[in-house]
N, C-alpha and C. Protein backbone atom coordinates (compact mmCIF):
# COMPACT_ATOMS: atom_id res chain seq x y z
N UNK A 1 -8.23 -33.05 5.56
CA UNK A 1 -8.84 -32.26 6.62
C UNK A 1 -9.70 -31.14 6.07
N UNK A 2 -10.71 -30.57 6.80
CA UNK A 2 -11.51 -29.59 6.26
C UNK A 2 -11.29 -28.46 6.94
N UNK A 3 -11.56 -27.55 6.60
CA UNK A 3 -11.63 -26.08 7.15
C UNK A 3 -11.69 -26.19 8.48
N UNK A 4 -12.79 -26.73 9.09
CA UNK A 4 -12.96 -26.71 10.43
C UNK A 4 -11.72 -27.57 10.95
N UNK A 5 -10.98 -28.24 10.82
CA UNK A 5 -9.85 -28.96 11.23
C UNK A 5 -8.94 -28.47 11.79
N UNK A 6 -8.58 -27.39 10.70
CA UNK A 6 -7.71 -26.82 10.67
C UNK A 6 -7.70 -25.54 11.93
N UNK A 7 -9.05 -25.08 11.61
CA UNK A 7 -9.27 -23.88 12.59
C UNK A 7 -9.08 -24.97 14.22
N UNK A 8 -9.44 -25.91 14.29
CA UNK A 8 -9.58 -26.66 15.47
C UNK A 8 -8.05 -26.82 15.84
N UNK A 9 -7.49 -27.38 15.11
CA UNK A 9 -6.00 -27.85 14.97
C UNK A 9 -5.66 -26.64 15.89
N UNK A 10 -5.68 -25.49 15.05
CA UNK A 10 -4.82 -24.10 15.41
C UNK A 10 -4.82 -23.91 16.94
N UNK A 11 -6.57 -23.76 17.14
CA UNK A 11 -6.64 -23.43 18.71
C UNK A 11 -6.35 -24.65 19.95
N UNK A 12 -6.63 -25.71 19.14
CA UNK A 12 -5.97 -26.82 20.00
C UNK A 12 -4.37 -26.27 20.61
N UNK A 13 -3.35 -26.14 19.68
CA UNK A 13 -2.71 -26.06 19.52
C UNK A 13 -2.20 -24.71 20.94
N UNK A 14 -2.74 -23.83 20.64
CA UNK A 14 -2.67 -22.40 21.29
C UNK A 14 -3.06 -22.66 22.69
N UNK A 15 -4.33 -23.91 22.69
CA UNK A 15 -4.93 -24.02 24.53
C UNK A 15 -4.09 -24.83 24.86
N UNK A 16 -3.02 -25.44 24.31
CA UNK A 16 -2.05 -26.34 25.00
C UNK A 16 -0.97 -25.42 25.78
N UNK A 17 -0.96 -24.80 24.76
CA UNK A 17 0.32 -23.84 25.22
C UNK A 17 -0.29 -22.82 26.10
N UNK A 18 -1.35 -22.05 25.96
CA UNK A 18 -1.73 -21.26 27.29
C UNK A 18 -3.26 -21.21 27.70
N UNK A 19 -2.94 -21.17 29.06
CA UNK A 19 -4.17 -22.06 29.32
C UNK A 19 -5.74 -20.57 29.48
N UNK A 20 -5.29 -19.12 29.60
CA UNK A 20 -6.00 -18.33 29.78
C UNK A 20 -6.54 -17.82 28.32
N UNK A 21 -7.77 -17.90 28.16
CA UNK A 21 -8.70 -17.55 27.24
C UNK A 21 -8.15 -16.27 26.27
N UNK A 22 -8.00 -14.82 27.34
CA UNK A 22 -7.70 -14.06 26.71
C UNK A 22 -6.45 -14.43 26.20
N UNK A 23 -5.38 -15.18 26.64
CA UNK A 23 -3.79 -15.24 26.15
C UNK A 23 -3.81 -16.19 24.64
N UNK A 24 -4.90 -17.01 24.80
CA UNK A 24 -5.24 -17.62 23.32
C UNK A 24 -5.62 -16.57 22.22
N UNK A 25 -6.20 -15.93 22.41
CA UNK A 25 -7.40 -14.86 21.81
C UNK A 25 -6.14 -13.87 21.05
N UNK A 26 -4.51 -13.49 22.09
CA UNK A 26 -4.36 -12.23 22.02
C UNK A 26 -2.97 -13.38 20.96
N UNK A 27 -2.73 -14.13 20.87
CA UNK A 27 -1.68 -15.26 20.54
C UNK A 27 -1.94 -15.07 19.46
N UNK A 28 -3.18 -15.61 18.96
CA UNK A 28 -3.37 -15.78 17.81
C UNK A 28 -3.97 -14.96 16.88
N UNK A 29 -4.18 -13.53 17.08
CA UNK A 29 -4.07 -12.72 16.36
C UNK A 29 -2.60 -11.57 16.25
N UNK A 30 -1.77 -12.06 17.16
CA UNK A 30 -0.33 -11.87 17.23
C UNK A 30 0.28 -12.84 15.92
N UNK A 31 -0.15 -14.10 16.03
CA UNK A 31 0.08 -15.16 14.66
C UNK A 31 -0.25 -14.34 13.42
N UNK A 32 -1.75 -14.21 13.41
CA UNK A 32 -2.19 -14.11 12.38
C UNK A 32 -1.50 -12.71 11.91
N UNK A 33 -1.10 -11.66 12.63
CA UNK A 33 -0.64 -10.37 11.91
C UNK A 33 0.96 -10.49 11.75
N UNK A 34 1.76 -11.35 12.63
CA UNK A 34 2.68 -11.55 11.70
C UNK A 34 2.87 -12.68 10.24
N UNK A 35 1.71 -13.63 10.05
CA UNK A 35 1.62 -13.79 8.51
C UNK A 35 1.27 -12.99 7.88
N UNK A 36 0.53 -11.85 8.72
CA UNK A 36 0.18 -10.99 7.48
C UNK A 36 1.43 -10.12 6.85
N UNK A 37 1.98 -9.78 7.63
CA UNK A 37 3.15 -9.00 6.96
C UNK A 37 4.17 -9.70 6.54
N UNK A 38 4.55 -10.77 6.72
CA UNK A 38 5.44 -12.00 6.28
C UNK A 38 4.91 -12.58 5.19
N UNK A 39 3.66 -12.15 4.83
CA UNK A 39 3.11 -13.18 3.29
C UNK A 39 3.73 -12.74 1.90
N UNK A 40 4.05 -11.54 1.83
CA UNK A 40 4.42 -10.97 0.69
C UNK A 40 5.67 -11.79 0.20
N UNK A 41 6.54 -11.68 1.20
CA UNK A 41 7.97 -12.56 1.57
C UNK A 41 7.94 -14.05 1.31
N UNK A 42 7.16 -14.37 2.22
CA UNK A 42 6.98 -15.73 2.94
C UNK A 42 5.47 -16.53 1.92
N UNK A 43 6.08 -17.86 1.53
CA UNK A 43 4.92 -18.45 0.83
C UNK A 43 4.33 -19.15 1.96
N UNK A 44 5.15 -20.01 2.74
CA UNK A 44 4.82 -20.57 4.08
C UNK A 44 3.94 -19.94 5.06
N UNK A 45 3.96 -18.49 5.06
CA UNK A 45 2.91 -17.45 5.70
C UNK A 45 1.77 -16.89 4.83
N UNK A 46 2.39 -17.20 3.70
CA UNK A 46 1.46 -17.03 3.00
C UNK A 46 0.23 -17.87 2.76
N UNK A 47 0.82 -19.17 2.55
CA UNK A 47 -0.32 -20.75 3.05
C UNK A 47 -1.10 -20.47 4.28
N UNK A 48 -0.69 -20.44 5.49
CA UNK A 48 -0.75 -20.54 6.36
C UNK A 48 -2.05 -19.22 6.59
N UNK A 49 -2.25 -18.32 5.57
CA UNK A 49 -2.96 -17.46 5.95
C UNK A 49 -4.38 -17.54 5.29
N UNK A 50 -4.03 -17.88 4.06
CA UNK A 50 -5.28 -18.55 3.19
C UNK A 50 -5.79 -20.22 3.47
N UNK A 51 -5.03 -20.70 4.06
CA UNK A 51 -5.34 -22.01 5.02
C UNK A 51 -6.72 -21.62 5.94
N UNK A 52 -5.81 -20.89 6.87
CA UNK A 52 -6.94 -20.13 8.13
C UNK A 52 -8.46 -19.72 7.86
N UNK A 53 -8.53 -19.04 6.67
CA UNK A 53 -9.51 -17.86 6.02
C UNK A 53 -9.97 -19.10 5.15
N UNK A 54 -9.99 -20.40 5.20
CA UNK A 54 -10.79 -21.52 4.03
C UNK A 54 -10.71 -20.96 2.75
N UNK A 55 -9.67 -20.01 2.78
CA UNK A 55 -9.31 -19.37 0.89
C UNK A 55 -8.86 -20.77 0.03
N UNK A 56 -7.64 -21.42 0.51
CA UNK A 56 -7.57 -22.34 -0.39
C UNK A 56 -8.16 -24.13 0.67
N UNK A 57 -7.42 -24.92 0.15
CA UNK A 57 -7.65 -26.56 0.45
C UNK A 57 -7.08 -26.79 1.75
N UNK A 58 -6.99 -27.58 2.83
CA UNK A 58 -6.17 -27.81 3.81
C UNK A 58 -4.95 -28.50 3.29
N UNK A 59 -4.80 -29.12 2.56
CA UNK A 59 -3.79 -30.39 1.82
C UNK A 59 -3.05 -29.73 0.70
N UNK A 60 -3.09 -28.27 0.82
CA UNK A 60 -2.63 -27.29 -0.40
C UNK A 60 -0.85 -27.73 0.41
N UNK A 61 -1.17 -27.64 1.11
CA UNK A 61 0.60 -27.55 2.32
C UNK A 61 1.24 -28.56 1.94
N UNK A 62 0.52 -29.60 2.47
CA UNK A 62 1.47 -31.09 2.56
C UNK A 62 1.86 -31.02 1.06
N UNK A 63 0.71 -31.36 0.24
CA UNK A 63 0.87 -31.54 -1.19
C UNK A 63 2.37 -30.38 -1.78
N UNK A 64 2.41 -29.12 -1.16
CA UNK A 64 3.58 -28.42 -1.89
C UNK A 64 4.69 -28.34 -0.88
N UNK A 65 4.70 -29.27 0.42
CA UNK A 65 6.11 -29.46 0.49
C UNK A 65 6.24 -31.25 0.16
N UNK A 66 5.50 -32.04 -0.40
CA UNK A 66 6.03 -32.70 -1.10
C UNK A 66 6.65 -33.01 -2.37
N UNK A 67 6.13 -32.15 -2.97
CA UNK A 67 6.87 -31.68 -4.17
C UNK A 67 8.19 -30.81 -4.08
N UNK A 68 8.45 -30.10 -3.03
CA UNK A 68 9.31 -29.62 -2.60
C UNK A 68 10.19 -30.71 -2.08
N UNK A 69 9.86 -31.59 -1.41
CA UNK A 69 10.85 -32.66 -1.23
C UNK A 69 11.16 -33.73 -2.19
N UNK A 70 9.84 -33.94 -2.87
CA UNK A 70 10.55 -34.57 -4.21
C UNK A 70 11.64 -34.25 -5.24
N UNK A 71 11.67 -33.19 -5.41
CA UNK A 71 12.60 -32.31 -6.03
C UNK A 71 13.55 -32.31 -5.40
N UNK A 72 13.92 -32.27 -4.14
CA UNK A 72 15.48 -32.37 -2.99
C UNK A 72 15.68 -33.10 -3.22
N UNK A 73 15.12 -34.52 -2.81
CA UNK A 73 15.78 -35.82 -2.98
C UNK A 73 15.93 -36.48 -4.27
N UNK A 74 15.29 -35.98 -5.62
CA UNK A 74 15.56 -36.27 -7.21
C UNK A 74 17.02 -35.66 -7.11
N UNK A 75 17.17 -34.43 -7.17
CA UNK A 75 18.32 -33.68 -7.47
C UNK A 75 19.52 -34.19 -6.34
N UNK A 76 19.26 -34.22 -5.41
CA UNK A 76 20.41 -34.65 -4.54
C UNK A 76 20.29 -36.27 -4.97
N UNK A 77 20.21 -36.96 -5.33
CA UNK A 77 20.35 -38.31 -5.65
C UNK A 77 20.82 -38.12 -7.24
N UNK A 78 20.42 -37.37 -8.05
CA UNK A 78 21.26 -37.53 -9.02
C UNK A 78 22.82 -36.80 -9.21
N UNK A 79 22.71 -35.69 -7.79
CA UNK A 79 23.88 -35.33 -7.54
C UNK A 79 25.17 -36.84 -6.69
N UNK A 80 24.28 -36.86 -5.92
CA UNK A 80 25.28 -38.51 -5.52
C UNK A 80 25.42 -39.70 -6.52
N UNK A 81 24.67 -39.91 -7.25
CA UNK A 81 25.10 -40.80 -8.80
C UNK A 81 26.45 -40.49 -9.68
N UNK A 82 26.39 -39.02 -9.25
CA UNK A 82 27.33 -38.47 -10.67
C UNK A 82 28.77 -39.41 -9.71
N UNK A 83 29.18 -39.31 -8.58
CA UNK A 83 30.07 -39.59 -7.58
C UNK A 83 31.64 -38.46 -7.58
N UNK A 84 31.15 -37.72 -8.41
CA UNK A 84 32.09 -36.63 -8.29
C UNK A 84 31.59 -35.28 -7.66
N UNK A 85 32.59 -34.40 -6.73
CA UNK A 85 31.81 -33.11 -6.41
C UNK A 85 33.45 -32.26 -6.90
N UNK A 86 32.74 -31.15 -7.01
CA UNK A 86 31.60 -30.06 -7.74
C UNK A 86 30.98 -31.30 -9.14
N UNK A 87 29.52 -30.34 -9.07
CA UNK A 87 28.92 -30.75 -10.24
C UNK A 87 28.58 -30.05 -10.70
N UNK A 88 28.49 -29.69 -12.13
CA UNK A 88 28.16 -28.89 -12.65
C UNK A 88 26.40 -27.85 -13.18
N UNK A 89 27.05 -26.74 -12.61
CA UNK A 89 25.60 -26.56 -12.72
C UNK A 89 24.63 -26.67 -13.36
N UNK A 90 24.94 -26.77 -15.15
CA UNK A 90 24.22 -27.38 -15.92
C UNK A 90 23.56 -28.41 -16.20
N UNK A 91 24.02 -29.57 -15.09
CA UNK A 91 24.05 -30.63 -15.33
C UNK A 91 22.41 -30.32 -13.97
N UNK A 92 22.69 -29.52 -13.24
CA UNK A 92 21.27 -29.58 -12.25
C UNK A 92 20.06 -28.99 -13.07
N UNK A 93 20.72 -28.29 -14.08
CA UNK A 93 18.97 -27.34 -14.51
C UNK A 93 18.72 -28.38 -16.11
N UNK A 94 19.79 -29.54 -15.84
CA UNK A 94 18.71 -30.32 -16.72
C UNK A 94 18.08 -31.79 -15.87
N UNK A 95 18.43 -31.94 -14.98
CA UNK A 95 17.60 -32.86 -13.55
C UNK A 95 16.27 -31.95 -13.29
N UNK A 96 16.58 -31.00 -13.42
CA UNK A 96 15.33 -29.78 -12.74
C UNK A 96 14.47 -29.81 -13.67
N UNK A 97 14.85 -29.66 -15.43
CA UNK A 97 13.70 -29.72 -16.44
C UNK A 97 13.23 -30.82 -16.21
N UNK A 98 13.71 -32.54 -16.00
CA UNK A 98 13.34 -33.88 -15.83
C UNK A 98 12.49 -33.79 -14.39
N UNK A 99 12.93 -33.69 -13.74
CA UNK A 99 12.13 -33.86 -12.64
C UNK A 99 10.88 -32.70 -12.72
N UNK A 100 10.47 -31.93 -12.94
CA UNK A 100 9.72 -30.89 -13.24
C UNK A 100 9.50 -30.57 -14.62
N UNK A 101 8.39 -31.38 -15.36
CA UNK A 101 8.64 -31.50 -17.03
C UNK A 101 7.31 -30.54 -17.64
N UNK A 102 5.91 -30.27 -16.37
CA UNK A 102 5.22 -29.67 -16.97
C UNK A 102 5.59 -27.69 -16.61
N UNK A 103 6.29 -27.78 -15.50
CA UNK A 103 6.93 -26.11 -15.45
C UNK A 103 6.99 -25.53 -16.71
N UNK A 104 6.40 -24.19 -16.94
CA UNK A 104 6.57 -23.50 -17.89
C UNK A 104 8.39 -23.21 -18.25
N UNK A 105 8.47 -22.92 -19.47
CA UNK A 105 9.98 -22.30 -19.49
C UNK A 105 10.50 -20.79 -18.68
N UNK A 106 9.26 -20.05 -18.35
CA UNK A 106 9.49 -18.68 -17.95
C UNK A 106 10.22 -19.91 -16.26
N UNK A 107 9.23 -20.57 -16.00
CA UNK A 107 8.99 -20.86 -14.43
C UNK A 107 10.82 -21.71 -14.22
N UNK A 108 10.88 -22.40 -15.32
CA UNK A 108 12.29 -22.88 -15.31
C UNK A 108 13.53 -21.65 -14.95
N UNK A 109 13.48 -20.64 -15.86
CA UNK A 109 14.50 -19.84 -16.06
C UNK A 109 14.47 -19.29 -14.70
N UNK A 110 13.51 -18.65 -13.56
CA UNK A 110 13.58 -17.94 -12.51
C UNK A 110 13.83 -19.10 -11.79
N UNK A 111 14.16 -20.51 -11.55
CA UNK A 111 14.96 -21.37 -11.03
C UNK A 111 16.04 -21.24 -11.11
N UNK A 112 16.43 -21.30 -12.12
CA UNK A 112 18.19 -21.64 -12.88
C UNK A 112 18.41 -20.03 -12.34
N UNK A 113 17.56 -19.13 -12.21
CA UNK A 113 18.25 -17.86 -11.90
C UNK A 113 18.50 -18.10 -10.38
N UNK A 114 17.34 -18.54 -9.84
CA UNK A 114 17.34 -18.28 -8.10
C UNK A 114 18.76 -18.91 -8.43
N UNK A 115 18.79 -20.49 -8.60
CA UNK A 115 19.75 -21.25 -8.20
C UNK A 115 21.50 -20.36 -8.23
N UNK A 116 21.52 -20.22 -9.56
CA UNK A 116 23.01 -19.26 -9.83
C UNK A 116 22.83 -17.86 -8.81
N UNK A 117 21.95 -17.44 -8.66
CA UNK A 117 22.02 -16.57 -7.89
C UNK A 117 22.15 -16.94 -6.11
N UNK A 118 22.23 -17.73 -6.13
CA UNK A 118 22.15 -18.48 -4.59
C UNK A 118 23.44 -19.02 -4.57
N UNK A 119 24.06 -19.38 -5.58
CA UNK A 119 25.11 -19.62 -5.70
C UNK A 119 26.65 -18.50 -6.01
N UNK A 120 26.57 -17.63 -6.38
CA UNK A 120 26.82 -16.46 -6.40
C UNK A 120 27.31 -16.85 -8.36
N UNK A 121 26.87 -17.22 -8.44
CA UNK A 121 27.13 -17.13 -9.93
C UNK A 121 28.08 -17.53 -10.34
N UNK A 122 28.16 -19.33 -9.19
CA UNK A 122 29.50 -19.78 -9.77
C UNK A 122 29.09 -21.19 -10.93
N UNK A 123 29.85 -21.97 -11.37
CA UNK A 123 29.63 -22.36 -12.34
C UNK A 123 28.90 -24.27 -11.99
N UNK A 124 30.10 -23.99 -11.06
CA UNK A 124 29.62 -25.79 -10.50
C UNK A 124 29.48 -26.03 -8.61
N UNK A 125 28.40 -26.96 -8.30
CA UNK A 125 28.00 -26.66 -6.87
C UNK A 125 29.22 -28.04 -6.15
N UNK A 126 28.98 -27.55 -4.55
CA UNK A 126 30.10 -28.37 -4.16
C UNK A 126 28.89 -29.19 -3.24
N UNK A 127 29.65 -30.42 -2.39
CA UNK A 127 28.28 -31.18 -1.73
C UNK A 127 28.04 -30.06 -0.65
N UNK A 128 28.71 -29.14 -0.20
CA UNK A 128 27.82 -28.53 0.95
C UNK A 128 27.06 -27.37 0.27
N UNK A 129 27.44 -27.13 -0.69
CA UNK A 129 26.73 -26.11 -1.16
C UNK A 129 25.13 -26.21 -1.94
N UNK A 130 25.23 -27.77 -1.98
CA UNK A 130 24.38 -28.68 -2.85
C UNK A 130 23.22 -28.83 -1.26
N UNK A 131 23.84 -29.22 -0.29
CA UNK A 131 23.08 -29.41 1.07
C UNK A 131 22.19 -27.77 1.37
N UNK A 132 22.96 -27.02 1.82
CA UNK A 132 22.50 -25.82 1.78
C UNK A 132 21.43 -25.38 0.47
N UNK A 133 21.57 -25.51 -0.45
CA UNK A 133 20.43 -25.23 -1.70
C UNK A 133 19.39 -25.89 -1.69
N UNK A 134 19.54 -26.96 -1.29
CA UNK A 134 18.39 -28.31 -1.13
C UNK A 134 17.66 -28.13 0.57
N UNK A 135 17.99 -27.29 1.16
CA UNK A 135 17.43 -27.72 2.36
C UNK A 135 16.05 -27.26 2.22
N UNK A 136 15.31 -28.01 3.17
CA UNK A 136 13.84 -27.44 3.03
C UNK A 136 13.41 -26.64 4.21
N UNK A 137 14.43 -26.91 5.11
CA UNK A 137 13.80 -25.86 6.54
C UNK A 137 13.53 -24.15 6.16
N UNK A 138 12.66 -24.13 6.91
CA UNK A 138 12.07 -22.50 6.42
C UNK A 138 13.71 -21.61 6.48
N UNK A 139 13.45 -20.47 5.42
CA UNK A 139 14.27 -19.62 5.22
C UNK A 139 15.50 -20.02 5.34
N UNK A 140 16.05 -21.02 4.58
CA UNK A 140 17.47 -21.10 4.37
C UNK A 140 17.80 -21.51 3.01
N UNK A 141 16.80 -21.66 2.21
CA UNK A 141 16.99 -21.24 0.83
C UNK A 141 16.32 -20.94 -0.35
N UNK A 142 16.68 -19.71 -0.74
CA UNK A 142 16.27 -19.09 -1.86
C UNK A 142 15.35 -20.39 -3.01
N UNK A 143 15.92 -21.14 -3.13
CA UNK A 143 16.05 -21.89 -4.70
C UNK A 143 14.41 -22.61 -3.74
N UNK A 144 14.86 -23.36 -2.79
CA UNK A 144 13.22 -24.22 -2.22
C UNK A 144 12.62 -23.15 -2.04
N UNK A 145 12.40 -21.94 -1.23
CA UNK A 145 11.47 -20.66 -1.27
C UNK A 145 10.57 -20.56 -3.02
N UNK A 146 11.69 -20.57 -3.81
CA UNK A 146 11.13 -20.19 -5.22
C UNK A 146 10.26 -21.24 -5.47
N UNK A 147 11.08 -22.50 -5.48
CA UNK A 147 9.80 -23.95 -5.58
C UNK A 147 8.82 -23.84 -4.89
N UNK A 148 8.34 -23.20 -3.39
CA UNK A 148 7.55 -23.22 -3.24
C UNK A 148 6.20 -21.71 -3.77
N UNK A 149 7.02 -20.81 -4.07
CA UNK A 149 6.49 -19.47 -4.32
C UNK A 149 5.31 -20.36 -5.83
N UNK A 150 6.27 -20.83 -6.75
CA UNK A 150 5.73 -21.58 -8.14
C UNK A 150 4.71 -22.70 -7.99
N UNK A 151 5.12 -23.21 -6.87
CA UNK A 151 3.93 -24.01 -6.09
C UNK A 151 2.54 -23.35 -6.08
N UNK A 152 2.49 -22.34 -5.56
CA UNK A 152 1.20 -21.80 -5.00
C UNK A 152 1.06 -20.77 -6.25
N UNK A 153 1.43 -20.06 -6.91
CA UNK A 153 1.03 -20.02 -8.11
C UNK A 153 0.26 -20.61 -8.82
N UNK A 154 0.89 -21.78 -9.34
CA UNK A 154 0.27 -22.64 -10.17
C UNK A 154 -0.86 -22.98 -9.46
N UNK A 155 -0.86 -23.18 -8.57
CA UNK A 155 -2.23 -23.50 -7.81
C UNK A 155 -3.08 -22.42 -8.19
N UNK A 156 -2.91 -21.32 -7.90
CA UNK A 156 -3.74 -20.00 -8.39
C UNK A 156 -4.50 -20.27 -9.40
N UNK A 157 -3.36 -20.17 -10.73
CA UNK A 157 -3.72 -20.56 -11.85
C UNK A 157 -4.30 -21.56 -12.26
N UNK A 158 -3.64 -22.28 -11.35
CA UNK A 158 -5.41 -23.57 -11.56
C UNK A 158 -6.26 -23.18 -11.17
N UNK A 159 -6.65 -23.00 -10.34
CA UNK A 159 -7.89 -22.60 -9.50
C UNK A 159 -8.75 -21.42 -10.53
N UNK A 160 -7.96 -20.51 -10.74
CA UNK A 160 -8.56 -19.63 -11.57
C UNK A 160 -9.26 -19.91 -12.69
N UNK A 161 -8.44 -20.59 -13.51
CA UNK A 161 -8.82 -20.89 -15.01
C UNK A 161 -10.22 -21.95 -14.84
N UNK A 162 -10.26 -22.66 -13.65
CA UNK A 162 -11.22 -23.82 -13.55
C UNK A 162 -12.71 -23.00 -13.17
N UNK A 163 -11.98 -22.24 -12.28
CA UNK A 163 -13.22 -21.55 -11.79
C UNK A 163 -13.63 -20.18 -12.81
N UNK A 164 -13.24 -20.03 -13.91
CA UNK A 164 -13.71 -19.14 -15.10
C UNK A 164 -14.46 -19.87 -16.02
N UNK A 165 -14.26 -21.34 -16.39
CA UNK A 165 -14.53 -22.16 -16.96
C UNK A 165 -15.82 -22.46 -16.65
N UNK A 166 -15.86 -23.21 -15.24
CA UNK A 166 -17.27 -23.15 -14.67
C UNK A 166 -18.24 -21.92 -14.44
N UNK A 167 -17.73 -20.54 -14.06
CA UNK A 167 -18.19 -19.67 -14.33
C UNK A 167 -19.39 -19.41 -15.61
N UNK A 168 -18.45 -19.69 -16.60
CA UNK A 168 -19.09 -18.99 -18.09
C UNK A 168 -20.19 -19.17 -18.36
């Protein structure tokens, strides 16, 4: 989708739900100012805001919650292989280096931290605790928040370095 899609999408979206001009108008800059203060926090508001503004790609989204779900369902499938619960946590932050092999080591370690820290710093996860860590619905966990925070990063950093390159 292109820029204009998206902007179309949005207000589509808003004239469904109310049908008076000004109530669209006053909606969606009610939207737009709570991503603004939710972006710092929020990577999801944070997309969602550089989406709007044609800052980044439209397909920046899908593309980083599929990777976000690739990563759920790698790790929770090699958690159901093992066929024992608790598993040990070590045993996830080396699924996490495999499944995620070009992540920097800094980008690894603030995983293995979110994760133990989401965990309260226990040693091995249980299956609900494994469900809860893995979920992808907004704000219910730290560890997917971080996958996606590293998501849009790296995107940065791509973007940047490419566009210095071509620059020069």
């Amino acid at each position: 989708p292109t820029e204009k899609d998206v902007e179309k999408y949005f207000l589509g979206l808003l004239q469904k739900r109310y049908t008076a001009d000004n109530t669209v108008t006053e909606h969606a800059y009610s939207f737009i100012d709570v991503c603004e203060r939710l972006a710092p926090e929020s990577t999801l508001c944070w997309l969602a805001l550089r989406s709007l503004d044609g800052s980044i790609p439209d397909d920046l989204y899908s593309n980083m919650l599929k990777e976000v779900q690739n990563v759920a369902v790698a790790i929770s499938s090699k958690m159901k292989e093992e066929g024992k619960w608790p598993v040990p946590v070590s045993s996830v932050f080396t699924w996490l280096e495999n499944c995620l092999p070009s992540k920097s080591v800094e980008s690894h370690m603030k995983l293995r931290f979110v994760l133990l820290f989401s965990m309260d710093f226990r040693t091995e996860i249980t299956e609900q605790q494994s469900q809860e860590l893995l979920s992808t619905a907004v704000g219910k966990s730290r560890f997917v928040e971080e996958l996606r925070r590293q998501f849009v990063l790296e995107y940065d950093d791509y973007f940047n370095e490419v566009q210095s390159t071509v620059l020069k």
